[in-house]
Protein backbone atom coordinates (compact mmCIF):
# COMPACT_ATOMS: atom_id res chain seq x y z
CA UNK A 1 -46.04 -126.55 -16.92
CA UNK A 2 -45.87 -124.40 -14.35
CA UNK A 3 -45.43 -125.32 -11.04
CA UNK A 4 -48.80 -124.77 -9.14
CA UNK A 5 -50.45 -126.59 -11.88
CA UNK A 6 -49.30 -130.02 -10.48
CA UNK A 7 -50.97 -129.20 -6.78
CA UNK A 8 -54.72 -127.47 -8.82
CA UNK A 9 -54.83 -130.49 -10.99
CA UNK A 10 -54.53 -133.35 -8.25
CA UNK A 11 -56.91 -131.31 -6.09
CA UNK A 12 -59.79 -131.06 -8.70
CA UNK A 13 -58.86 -134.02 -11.03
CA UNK A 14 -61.28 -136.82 -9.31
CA UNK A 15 -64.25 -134.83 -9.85
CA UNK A 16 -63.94 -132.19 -12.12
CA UNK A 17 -65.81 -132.42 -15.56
CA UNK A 18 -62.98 -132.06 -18.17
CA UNK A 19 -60.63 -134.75 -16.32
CA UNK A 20 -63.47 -137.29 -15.90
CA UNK A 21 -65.13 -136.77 -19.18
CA UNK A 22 -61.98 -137.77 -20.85
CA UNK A 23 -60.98 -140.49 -18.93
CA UNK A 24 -64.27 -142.24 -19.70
CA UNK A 25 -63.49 -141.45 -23.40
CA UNK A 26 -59.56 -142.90 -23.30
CA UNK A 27 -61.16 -146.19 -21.44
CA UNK A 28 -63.83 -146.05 -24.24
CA UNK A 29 -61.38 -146.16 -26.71
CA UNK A 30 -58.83 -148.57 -25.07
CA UNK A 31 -60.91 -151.08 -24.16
CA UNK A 32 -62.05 -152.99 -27.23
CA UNK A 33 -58.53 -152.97 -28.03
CA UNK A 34 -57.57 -154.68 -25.07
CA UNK A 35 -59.43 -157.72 -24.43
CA UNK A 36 -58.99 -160.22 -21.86
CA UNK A 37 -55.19 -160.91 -21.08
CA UNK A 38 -53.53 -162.89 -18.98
CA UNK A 39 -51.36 -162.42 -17.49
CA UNK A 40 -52.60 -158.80 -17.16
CA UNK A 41 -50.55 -156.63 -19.43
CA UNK A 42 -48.15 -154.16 -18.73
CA UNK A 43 -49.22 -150.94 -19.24
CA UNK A 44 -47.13 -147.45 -18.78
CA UNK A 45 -48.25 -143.96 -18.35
CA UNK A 46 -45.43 -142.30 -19.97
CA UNK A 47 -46.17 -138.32 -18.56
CA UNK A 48 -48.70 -139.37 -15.65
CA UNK A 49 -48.89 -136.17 -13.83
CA UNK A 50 -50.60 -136.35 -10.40
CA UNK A 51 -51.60 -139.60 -11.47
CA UNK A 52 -55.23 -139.43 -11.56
CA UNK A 53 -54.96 -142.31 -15.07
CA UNK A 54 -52.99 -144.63 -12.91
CA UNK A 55 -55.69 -146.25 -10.56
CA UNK A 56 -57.90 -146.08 -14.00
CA UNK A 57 -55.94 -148.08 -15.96
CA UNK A 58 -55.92 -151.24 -13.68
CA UNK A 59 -59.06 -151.94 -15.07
CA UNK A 60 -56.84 -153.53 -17.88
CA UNK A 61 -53.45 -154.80 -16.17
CA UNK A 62 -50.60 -153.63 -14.16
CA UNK A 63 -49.78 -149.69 -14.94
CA UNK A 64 -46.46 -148.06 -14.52
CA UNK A 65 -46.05 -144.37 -13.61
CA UNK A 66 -43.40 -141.84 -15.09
CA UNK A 67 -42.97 -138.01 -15.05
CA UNK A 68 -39.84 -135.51 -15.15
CA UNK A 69 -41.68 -133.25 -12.97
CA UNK A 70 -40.89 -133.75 -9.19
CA UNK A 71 -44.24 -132.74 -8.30
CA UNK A 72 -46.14 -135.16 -10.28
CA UNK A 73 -44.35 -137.84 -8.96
CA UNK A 74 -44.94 -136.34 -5.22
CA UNK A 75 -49.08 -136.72 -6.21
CA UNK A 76 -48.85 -139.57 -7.97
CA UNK A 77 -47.28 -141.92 -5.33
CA UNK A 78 -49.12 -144.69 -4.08
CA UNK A 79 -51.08 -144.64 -6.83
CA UNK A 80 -48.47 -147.39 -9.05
CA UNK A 81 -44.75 -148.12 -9.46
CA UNK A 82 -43.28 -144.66 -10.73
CA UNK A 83 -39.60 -143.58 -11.91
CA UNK A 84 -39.16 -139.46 -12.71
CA UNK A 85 -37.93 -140.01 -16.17
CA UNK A 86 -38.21 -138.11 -19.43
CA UNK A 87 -40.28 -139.23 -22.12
CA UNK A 88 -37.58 -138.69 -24.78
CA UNK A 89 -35.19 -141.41 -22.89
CA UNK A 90 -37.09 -143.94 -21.38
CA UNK A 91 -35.30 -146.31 -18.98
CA UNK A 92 -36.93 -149.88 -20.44
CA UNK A 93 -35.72 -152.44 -22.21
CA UNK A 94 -36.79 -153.11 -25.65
CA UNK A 95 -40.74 -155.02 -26.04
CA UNK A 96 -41.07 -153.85 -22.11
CA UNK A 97 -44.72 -153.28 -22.74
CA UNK A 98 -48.14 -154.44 -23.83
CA UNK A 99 -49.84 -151.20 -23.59
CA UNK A 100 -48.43 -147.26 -23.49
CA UNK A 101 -50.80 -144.34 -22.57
CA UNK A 102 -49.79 -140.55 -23.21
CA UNK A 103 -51.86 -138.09 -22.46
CA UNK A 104 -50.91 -134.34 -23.10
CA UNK A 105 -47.65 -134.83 -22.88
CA UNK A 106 -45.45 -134.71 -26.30
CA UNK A 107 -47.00 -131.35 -26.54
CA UNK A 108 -44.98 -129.51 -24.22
CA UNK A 109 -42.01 -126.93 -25.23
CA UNK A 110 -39.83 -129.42 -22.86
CA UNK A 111 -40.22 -132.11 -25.14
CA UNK A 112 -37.69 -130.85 -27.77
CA UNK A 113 -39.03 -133.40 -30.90
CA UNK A 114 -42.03 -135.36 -30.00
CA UNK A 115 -40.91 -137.60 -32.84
CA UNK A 116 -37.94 -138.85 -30.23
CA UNK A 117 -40.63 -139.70 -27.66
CA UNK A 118 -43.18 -141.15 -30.04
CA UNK A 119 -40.18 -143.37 -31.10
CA UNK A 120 -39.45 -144.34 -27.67
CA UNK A 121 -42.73 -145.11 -26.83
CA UNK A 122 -42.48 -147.64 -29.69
CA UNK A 123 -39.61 -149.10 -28.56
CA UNK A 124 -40.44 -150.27 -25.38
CA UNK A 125 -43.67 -151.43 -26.64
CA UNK A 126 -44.08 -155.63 -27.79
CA UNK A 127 -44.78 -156.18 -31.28
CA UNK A 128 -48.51 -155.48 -31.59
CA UNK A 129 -48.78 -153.58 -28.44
CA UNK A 130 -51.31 -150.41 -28.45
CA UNK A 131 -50.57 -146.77 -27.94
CA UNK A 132 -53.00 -144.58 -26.85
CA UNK A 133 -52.23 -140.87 -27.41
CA UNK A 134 -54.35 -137.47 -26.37
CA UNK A 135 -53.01 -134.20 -27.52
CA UNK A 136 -54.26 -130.53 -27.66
CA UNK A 137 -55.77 -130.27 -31.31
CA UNK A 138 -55.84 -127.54 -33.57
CA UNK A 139 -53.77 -123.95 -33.41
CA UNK A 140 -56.69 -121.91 -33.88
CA UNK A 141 -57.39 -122.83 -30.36
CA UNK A 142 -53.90 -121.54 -28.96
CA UNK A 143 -55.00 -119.46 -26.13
CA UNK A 144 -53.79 -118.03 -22.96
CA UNK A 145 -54.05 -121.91 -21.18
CA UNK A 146 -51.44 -123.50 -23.57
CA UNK A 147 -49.00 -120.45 -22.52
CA UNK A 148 -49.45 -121.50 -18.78
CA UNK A 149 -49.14 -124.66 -19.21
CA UNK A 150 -46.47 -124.64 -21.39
CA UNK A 151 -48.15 -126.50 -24.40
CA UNK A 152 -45.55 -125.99 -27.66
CA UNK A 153 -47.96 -127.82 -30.37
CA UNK A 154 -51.36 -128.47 -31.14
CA UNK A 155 -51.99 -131.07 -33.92
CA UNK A 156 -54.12 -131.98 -36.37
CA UNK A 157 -54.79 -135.82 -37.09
CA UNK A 158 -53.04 -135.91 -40.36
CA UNK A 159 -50.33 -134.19 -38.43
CA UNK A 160 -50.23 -136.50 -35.88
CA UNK A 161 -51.45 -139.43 -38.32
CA UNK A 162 -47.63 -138.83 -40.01
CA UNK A 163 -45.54 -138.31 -36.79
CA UNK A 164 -47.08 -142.15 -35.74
CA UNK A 165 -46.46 -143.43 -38.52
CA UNK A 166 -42.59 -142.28 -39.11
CA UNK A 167 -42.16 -143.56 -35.45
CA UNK A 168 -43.07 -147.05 -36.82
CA UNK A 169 -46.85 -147.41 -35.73
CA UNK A 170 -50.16 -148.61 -37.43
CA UNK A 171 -52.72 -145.88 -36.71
CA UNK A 172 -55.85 -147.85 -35.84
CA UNK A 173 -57.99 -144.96 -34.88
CA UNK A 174 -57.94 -141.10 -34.80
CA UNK A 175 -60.85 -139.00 -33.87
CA UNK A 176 -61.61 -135.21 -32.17
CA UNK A 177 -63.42 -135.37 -28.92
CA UNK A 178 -64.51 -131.97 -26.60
CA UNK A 179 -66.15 -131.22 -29.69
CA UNK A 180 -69.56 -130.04 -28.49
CA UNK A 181 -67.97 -127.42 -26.82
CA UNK A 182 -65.63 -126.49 -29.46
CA UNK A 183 -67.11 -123.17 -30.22
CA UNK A 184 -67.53 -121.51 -26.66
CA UNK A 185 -63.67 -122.97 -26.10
CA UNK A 186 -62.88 -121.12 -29.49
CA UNK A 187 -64.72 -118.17 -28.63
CA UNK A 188 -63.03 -117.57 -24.85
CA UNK A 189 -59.60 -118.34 -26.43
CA UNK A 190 -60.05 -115.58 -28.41
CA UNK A 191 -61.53 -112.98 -26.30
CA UNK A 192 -58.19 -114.12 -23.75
CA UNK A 193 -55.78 -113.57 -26.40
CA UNK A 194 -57.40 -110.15 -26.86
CA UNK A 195 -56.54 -109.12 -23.51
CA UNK A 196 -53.97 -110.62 -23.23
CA UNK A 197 -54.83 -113.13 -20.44
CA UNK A 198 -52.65 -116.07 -19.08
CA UNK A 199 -54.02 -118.26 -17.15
CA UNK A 200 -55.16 -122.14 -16.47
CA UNK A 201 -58.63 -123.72 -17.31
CA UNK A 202 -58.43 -125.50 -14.83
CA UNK A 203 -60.98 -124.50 -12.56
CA UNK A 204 -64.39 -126.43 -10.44
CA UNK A 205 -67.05 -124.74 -12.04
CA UNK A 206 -70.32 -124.54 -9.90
CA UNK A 207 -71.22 -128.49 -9.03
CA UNK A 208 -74.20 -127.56 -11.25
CA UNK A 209 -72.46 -126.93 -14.42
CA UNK A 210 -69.65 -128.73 -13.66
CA UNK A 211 -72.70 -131.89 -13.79
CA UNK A 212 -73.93 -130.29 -17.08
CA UNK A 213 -70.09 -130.07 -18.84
CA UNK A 214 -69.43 -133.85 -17.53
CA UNK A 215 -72.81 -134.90 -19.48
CA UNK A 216 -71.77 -133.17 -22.48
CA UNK A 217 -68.76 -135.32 -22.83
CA UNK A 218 -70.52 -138.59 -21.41
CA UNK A 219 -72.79 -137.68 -24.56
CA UNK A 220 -69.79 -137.61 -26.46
CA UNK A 221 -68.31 -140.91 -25.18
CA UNK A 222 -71.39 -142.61 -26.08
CA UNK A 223 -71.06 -141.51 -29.81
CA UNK A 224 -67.26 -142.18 -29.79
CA UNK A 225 -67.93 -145.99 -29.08
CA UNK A 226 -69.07 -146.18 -32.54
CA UNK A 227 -68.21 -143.29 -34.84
CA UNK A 228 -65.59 -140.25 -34.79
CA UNK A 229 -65.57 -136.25 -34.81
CA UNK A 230 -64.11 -134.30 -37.63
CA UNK A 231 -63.12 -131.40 -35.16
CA UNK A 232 -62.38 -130.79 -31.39
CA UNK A 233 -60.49 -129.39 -28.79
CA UNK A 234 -58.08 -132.61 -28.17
CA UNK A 235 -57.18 -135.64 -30.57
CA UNK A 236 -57.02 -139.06 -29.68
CA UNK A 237 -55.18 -141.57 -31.48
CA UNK A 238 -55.09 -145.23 -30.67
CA UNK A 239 -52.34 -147.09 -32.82
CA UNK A 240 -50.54 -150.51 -32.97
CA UNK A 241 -46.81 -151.01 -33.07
């Protein structure tokens, strides 16, 4: 992704609407799967970013940070143990983990076959250990903010159903979420492609709507905890190895 995207997503992740709506959904749909460990479980963020996950997922053990982007690894420090790796060649022994977390990340054109890091994340995952994956869903939504932030694929689930289960997983759960909003994102990534726009999403909104969006998806959360969407702007998947 482009550079400046690193320093406008750690200054707006903690409290903008998008980034906290779906971090309450990926500890929503983590959680039951986790249970009570001890001792705590391992858990790494393969693709952290700024970080923003890291202090988040302490909630169920001890997480480990990595990213191939200097920057990220700059905003995330302090936040957990980090190495600036690529996700395709992981530097961890075999069963290293109890839990891995992705989130965005085998989407990206850098990632030449997101097979190779689905695989990887398998490998340094214990027998029964959990994945859970987020990824941009659906081309029809390709718009002007997967150019600038470099995003290669969009999936479906039984897209990404198939690339878990050739990388040797158990696919315990797939479901759309930002689905609410699904037709106003639809509708803007179409009038940007029409002009030809490129630029990020990432923006505060007013602390109004950015309230109102953050609601929507807390509304969302609450109906994820027992049921699943059809359709959305992003795709979860929570799987076992």
């Amino acid at each position: 992704m482009e550079p400046a995207e690193y320093d406008n997503i750690a200054n707006v992740e903690e409290k903008h609407w998008w980034y906290r709506g779906m971090a309450a959904i990926s500890l929503t749909l983590l959680r039951p799967r986790v249970g009570s460990r001890h001792p705590p479980p391992r858990i790494l963020d393969a693709g952290c970013g700024p970080g923003g996950m890291l202090s988040k997922l302490r909630e169920f053990g001890q997480p480990f940070g990595i990213d191939f982007h200097p920057l990220a690894i700059a905003h995330a420090a302090g936040n957990a143990p980090l190495a600036r790796v690529s996700v395709e060649h992981l530097p961890f022994a075999n069963s290293s983990f109890d839990i891995v977390t992705s989130f965005d990340v085998v989407c990206h054109r850098s990632i030449a076959d997101d097979g190779i890091s689905l695989r990887e994340f398998a490998r340094v995952l214990k027998s029964g250990g959990a994945l859970l994956i987020r990824v941009p869903a659906l081309e029809a939504l390709r718009g002007a903010h997967d150019e600038f932030v470099h995003t290669a694929r969009r999936y479906s689930a039984p897209e990404l159903e198939s690339k878990l289960r050739a990388a040797g997983f158990h696919p315990q759960r797939l479901t759309y979420a930002n689905t609410l909003l699904l037709p106003f994102v639809l509708l803007r990534r179409k009038l940007q492609n029409g002009i030809g726009e490129s630029a990020s999403d990432v923006e505060m909104p007013s602390p109004v709507v950015n309230r109102f969006l953050e609601f929507i998806l807390a509304i969302e959360n609450l109906y994820l905890s027992y049921f699943g969407f059809p359709a959305g702007v992003s795709l979860f998947a929570l799987a076992r190895k």
